[in-house]
C-alpha atoms as a PDB file:
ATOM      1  CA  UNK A   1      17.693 -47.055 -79.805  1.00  0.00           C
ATOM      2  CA  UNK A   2      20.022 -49.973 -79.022  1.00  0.00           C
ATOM      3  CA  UNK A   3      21.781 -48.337 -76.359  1.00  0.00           C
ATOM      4  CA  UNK A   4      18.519 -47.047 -74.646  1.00  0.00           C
ATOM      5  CA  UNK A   5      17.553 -50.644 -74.518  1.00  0.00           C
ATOM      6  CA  UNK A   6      20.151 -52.018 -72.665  1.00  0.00           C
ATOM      7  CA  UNK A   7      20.313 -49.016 -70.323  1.00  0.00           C
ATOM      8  CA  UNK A   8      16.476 -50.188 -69.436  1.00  0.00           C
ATOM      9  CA  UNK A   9      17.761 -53.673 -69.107  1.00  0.00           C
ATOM     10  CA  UNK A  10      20.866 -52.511 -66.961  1.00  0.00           C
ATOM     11  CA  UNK A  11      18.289 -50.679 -64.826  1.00  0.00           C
ATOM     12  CA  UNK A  12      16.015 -54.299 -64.574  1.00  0.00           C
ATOM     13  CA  UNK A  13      18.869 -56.072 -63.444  1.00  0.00           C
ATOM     14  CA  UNK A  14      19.920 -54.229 -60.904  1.00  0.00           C
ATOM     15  CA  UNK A  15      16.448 -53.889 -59.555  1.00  0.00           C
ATOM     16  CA  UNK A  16      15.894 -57.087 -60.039  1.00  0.00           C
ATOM     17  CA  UNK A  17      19.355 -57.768 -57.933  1.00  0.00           C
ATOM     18  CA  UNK A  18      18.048 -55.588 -54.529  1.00  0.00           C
ATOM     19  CA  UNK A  19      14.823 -57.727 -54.786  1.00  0.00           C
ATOM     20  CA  UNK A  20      16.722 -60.659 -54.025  1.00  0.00           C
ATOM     21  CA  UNK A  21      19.233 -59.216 -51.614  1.00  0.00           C
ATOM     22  CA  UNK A  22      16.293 -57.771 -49.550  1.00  0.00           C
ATOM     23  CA  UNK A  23      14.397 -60.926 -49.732  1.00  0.00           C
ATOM     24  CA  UNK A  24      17.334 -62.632 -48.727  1.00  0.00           C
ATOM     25  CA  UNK A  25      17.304 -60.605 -45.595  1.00  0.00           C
ATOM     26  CA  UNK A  26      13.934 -61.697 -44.518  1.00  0.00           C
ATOM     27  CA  UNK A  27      15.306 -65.393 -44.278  1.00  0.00           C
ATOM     28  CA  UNK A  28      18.942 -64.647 -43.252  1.00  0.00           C
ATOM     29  CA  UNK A  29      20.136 -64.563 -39.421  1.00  0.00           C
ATOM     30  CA  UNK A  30      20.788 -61.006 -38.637  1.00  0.00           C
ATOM     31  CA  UNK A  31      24.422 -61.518 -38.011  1.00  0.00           C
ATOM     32  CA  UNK A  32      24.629 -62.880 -41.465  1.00  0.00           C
ATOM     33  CA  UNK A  33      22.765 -59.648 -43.212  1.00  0.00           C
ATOM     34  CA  UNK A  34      25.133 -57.321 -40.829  1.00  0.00           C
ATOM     35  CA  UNK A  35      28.377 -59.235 -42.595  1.00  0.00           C
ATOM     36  CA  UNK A  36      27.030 -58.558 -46.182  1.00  0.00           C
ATOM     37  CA  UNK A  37      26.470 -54.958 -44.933  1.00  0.00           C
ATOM     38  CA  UNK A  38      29.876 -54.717 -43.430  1.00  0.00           C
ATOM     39  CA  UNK A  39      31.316 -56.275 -46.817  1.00  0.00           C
ATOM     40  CA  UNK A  40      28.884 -54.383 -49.592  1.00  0.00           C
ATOM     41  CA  UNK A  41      28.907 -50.607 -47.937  1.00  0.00           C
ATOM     42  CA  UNK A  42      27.542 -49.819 -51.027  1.00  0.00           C
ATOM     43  CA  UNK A  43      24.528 -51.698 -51.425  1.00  0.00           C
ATOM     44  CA  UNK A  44      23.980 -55.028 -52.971  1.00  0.00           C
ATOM     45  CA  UNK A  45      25.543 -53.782 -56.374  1.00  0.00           C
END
């Protein structure tokens, strides 16, 4: 049960995370979001 847990909390976190990073975007200058893209290719995480 433990390990469940902090899978769900892992999975909070990072959603938690992209909320930020795409409200972030709506306040950023677009040159600014296209750097983050350029250095995260990944995604925020």
């Amino acid at each position: 049960m433990r390990g469940r847990l902090k899978f769900r909390v892992g999975q909070m976190v990072d959603a938690a995370f992209s909320l930020v990073v795409e409200a972030w975007r709506m306040v950023v200058l677009q040159k600014v979001s296209r750097a983050y893209d350029i250095a995260h290719p990944d995604g925020p995480n």
